[in-house]
N, C-alpha and C. Protein backbone atom coordinates (compact mmCIF):
# COMPACT_ATOMS: atom_id res chain seq x y z
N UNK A 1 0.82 -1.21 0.00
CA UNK A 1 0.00 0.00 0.00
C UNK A 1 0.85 1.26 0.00
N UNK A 2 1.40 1.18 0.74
CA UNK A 2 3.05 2.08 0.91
C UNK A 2 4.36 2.16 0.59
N UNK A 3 4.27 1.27 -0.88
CA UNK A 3 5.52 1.05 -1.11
C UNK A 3 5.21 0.21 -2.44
N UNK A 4 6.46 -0.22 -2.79
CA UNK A 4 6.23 -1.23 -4.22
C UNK A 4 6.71 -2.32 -3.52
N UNK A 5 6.01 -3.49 -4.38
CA UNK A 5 5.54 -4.65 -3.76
C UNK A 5 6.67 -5.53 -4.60
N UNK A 6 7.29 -6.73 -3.54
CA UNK A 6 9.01 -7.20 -3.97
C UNK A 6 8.35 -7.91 -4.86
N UNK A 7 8.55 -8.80 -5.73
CA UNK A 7 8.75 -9.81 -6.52
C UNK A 7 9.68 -10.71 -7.06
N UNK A 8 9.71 -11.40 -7.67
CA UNK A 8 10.64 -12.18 -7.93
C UNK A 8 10.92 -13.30 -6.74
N UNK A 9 12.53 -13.07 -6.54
CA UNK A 9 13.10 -14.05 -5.49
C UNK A 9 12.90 -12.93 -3.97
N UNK A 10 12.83 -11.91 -4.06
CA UNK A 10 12.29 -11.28 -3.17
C UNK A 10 11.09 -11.46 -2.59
N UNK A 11 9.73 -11.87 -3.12
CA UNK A 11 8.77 -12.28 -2.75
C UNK A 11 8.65 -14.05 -1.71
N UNK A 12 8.55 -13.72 -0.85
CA UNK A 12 8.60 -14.78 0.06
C UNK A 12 7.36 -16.34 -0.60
N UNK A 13 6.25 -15.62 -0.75
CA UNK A 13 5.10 -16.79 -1.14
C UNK A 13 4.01 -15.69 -2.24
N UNK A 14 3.57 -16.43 -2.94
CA UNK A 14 2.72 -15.67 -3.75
C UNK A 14 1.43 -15.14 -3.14
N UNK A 15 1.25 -14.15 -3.12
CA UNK A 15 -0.12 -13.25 -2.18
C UNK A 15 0.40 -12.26 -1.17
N UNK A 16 1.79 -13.11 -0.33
CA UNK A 16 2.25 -11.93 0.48
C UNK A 16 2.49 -10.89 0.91
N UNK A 17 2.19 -9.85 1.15
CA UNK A 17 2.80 -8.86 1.15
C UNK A 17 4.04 -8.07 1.75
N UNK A 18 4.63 -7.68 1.14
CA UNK A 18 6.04 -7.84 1.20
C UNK A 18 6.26 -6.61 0.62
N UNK A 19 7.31 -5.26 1.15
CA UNK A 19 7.80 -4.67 0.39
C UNK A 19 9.09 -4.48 -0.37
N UNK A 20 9.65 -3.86 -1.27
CA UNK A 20 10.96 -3.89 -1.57
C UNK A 20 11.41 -2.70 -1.72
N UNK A 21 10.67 -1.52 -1.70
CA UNK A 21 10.92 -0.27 -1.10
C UNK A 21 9.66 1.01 -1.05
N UNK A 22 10.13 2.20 -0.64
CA UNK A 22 8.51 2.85 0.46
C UNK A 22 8.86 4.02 -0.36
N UNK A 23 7.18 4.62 -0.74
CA UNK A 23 6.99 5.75 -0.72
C UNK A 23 7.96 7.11 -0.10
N UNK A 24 7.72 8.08 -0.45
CA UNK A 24 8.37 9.39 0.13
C UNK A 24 7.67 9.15 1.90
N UNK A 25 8.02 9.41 3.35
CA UNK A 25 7.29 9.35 4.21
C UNK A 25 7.27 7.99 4.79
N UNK A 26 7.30 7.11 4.47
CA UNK A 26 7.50 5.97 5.04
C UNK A 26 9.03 5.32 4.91
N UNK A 27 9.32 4.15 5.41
CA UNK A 27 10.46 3.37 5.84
C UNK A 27 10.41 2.31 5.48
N UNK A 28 11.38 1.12 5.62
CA UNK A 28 11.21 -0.22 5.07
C UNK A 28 11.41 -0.71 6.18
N UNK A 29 11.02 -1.49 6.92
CA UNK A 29 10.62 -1.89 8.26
C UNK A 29 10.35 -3.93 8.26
N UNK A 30 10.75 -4.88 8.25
CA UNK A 30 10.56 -6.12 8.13
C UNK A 30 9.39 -6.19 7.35
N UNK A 31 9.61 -6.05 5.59
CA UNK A 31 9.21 -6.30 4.65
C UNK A 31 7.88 -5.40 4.47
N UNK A 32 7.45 -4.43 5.62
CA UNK A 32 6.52 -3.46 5.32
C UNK A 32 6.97 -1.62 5.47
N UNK A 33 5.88 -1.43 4.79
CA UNK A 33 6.32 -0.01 4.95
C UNK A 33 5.77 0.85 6.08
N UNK A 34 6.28 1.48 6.93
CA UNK A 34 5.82 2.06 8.20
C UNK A 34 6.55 3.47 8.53
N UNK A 35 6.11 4.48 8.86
CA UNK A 35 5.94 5.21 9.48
C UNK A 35 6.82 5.48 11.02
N UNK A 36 7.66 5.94 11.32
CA UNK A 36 8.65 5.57 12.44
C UNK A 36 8.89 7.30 13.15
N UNK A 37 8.25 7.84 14.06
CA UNK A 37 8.37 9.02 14.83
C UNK A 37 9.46 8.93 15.01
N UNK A 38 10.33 10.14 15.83
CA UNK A 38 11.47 9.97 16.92
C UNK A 38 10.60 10.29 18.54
N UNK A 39 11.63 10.17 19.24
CA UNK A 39 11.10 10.84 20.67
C UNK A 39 12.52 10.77 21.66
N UNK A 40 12.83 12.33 21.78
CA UNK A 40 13.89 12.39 22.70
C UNK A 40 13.73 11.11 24.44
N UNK A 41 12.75 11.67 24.86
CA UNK A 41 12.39 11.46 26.26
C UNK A 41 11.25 10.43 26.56
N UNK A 42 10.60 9.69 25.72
CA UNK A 42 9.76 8.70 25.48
C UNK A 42 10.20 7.53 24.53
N UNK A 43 8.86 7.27 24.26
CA UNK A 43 8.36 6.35 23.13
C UNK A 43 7.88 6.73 22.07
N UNK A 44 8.39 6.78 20.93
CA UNK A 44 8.37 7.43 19.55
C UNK A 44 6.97 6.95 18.64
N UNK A 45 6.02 7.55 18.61
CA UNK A 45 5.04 7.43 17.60
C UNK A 45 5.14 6.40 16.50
N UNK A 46 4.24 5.12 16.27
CA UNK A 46 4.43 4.71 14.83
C UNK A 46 3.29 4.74 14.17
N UNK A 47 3.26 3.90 12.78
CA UNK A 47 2.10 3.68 12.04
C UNK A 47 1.14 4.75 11.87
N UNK A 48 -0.27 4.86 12.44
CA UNK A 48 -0.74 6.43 12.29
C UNK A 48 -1.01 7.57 12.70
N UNK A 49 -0.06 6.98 13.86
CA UNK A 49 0.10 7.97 15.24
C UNK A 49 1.47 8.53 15.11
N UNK A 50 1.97 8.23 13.51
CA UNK A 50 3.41 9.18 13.15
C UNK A 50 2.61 9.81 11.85
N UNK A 51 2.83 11.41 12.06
CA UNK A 51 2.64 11.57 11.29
C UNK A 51 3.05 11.91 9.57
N UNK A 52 4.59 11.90 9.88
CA UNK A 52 5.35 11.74 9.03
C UNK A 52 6.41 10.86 9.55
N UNK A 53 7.47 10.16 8.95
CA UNK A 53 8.14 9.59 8.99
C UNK A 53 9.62 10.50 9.84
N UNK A 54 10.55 10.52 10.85
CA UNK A 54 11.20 10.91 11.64
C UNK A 54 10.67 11.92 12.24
N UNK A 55 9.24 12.44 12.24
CA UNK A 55 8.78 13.58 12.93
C UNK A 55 9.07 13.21 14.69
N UNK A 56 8.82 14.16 14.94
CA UNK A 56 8.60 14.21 16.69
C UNK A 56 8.07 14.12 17.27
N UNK A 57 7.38 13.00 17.53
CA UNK A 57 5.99 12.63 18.09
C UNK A 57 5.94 11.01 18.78
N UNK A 58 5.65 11.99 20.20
CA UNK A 58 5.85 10.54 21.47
C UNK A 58 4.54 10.53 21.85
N UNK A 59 4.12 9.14 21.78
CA UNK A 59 3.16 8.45 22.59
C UNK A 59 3.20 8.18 23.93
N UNK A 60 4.71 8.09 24.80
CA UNK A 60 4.76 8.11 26.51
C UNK A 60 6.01 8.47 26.49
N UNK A 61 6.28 9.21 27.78
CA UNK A 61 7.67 9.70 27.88
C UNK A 61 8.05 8.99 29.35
N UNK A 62 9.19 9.13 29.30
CA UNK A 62 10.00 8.86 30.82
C UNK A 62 10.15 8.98 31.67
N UNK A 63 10.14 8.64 33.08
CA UNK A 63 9.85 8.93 34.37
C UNK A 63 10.61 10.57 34.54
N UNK A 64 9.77 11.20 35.05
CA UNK A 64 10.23 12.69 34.79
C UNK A 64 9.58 14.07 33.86
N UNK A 65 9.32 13.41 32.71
CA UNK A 65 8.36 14.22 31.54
C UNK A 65 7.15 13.88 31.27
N UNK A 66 6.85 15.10 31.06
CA UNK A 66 5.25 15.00 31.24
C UNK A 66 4.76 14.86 29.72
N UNK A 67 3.55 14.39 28.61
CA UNK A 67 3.44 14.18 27.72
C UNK A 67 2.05 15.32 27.14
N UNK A 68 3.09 16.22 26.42
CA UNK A 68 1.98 17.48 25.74
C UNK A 68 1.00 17.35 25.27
N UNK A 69 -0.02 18.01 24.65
CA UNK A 69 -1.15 17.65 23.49
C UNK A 69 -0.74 17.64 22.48
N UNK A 70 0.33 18.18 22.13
CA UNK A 70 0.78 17.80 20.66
C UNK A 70 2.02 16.86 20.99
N UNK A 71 1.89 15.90 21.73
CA UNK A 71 2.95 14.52 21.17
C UNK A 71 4.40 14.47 21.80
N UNK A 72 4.75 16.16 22.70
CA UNK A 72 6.22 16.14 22.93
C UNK A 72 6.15 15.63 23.92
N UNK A 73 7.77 15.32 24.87
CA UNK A 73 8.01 14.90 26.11
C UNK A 73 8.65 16.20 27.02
N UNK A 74 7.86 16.72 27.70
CA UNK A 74 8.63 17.77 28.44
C UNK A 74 9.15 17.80 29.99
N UNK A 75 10.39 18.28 30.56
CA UNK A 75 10.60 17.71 31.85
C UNK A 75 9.63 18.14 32.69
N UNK A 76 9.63 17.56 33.62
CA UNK A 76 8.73 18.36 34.64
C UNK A 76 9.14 19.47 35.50
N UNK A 77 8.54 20.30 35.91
CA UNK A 77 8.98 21.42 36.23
C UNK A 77 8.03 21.78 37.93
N UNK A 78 8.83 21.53 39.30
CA UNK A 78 8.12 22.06 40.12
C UNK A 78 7.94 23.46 40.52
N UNK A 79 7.73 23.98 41.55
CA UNK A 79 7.35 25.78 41.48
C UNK A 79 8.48 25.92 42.91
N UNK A 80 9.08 26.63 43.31
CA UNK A 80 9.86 27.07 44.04
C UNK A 80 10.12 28.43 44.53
N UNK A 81 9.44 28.77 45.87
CA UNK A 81 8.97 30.40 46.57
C UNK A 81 10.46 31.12 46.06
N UNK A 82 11.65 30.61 47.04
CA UNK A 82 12.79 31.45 47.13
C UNK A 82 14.23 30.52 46.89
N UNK A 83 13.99 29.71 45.98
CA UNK A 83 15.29 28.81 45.80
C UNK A 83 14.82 28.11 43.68
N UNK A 84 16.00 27.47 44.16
CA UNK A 84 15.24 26.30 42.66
C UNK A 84 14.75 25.29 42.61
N UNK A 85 14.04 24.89 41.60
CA UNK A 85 12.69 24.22 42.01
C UNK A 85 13.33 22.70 41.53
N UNK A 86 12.73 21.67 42.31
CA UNK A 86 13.28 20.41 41.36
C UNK A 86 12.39 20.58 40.31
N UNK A 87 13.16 19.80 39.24
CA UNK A 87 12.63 19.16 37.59
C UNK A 87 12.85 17.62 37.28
N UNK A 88 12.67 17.26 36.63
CA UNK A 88 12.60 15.82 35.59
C UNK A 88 12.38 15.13 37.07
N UNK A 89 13.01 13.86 36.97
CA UNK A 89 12.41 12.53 37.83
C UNK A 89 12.44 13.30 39.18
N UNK A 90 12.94 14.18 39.73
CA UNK A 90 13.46 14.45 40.94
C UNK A 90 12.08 15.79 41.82
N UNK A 91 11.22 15.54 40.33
CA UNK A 91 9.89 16.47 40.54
C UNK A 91 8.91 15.55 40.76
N UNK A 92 7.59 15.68 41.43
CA UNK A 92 6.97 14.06 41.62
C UNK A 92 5.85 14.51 40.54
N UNK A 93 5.31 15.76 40.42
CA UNK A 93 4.58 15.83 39.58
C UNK A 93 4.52 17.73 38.65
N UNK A 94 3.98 17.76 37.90
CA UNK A 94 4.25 18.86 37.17
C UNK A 94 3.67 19.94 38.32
N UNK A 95 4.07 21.07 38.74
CA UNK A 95 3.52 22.25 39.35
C UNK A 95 3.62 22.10 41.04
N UNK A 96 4.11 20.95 41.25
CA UNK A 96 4.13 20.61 43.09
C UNK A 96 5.51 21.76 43.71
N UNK A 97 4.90 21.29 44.94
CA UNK A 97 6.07 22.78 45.37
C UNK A 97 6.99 22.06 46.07
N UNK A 98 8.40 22.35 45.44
CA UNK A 98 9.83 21.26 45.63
C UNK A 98 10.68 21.85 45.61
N UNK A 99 11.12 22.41 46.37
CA UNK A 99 12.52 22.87 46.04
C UNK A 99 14.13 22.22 46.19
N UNK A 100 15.15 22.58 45.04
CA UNK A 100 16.15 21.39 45.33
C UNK A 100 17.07 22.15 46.37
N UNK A 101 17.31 23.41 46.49
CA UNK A 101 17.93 24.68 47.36
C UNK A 101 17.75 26.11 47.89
N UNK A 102 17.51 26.84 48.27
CA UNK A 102 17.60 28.02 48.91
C UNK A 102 18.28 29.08 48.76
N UNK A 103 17.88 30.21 48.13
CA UNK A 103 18.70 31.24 47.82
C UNK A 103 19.26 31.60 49.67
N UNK A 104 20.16 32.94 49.59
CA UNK A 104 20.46 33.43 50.25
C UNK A 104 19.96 33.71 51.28
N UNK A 105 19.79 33.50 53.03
CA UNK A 105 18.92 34.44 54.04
C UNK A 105 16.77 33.28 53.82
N UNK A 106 17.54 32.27 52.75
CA UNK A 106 16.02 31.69 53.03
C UNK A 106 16.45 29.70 53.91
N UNK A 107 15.75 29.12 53.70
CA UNK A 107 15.72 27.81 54.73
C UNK A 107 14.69 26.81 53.85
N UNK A 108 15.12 25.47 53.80
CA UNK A 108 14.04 24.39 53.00
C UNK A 108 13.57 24.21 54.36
N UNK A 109 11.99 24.10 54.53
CA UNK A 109 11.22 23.93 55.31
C UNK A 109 10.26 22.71 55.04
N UNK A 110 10.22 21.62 54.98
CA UNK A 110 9.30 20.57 53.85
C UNK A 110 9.57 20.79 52.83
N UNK A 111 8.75 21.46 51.76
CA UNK A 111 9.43 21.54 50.17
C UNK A 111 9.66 22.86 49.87
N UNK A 112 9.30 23.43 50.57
CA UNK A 112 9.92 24.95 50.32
C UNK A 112 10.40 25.67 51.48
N UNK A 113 10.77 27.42 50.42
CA UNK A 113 12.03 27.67 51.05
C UNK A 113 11.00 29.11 52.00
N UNK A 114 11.86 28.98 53.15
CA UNK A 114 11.11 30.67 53.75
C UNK A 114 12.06 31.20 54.62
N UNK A 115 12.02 32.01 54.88
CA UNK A 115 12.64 33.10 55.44
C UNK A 115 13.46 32.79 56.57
N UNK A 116 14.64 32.99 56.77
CA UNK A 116 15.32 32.67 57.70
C UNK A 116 14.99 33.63 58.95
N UNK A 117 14.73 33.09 60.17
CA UNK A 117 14.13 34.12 60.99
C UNK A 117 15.55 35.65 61.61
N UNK A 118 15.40 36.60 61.70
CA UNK A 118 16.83 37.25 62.19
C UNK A 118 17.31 36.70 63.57
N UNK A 119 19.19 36.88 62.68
CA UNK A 119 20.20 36.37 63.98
C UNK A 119 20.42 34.70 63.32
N UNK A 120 19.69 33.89 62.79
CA UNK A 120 19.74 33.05 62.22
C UNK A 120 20.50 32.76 60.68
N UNK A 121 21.34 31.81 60.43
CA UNK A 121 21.97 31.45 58.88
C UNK A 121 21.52 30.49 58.43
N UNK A 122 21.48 30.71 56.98
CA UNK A 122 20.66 29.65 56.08
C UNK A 122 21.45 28.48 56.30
N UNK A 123 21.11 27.30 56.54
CA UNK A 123 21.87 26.15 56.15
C UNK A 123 22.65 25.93 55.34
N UNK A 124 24.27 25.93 55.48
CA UNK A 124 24.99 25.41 54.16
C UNK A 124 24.16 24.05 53.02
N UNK A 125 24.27 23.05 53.72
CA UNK A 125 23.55 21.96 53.17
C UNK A 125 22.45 22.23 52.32
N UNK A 126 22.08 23.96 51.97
CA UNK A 126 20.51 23.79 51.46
C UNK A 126 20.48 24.92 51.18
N UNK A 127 21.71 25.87 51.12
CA UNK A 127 21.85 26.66 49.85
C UNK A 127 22.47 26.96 49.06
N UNK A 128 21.25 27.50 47.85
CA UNK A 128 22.38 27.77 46.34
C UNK A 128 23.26 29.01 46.37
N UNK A 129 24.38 28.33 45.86
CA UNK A 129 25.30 29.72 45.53
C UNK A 129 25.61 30.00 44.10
N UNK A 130 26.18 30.95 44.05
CA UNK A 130 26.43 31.59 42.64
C UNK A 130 27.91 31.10 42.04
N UNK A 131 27.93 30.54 41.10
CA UNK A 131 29.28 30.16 40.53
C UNK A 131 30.26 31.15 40.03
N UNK A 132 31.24 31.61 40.13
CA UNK A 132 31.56 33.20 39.48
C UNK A 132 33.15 32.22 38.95
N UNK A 133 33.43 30.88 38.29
CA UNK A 133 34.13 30.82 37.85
C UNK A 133 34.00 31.36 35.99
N UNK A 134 35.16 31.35 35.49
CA UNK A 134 35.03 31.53 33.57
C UNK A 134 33.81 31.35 33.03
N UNK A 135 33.74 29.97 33.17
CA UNK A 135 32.77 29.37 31.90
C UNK A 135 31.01 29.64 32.75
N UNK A 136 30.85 29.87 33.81
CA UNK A 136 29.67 29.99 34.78
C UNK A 136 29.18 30.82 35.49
N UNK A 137 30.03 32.13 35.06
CA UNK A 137 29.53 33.74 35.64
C UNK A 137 28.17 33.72 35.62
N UNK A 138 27.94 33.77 37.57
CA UNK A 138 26.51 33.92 37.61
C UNK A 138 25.45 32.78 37.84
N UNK A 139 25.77 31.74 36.96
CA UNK A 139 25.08 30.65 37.18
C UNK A 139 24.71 30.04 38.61
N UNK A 140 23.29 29.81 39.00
CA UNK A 140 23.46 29.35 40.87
C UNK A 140 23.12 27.72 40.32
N UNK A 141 23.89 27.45 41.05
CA UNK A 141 24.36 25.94 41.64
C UNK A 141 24.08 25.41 42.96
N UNK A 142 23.69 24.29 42.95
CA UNK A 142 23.55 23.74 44.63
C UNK A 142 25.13 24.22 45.16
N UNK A 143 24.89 24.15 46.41
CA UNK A 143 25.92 24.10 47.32
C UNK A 143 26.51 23.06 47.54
N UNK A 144 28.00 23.06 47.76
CA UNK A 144 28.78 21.76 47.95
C UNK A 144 29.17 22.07 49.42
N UNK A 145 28.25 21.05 50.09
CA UNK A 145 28.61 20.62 51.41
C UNK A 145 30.18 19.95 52.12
């Protein structure tokens, strides 16, 4: 249907269907022609749930990403008051409040961060600092305990 049909010594039994090569859009796939998505972070779309042949389109993604209306795999992303928020597997669900560290003068309290009361210091163990080497001016990073 998708392709031209083998013959000869290529043809396995007479009636079979069998291809020997595919349309523009499809692939040659164990003697049929199919349709083959990609997917970074999942399970890649086939047959007519691809809609073109190497397009981008996942049917389930990976512990961590959440699966769009149009087909992508995106990490998950939690919300975080005064620090950074966990993402991918380390988020339990899209929008929960998680934080992986604590800016400056704040404290992880359960999953988030609040205010360090005065006279009091933020926990090393649980806050982010700012990297000010070459390649990372600026960038905040967990803290190395």
């Amino acid at each position: 249907r998708n392709g031209t049909s083998a013959s000869g010594d290529g043809c396995p039994s007479h009636g079979q269907e069998k291809c020997a090569s595919c349309v523009a859009g499809f692939r040659l796939s164990n003697g049929g022609c199919k349709k083959t998505c990609i997917c970074a972070h999942g399970i890649a779309a086939t047959g007519a749930a691809c809609p073109t042949n190497g397009a981008n389109v996942c049917v389930a993604c990976n512990h961590g990403y959440n699966l769009t209306a149009n087909g992508q795999c995106n990490e998950m992303r939690c919300i975080c008051s005064a620090g950074l928020p966990a993402t991918g597997a380390g988020c339990p669900r899209e929008g929960a409040v998680l934080c992986r560290c604590c800016y400056q003068g704040y404290r992880l309290m359960a999953s988030d961060c609040e205010a360090v009361p005065a006279g009091e210091s933020t926990p090393t163990e649980q806050a982010c600092t700012v990297k000010d080497d070459d390649d990372d001016v600026g960038k905040i990073v967990l803290a190395v305990v």
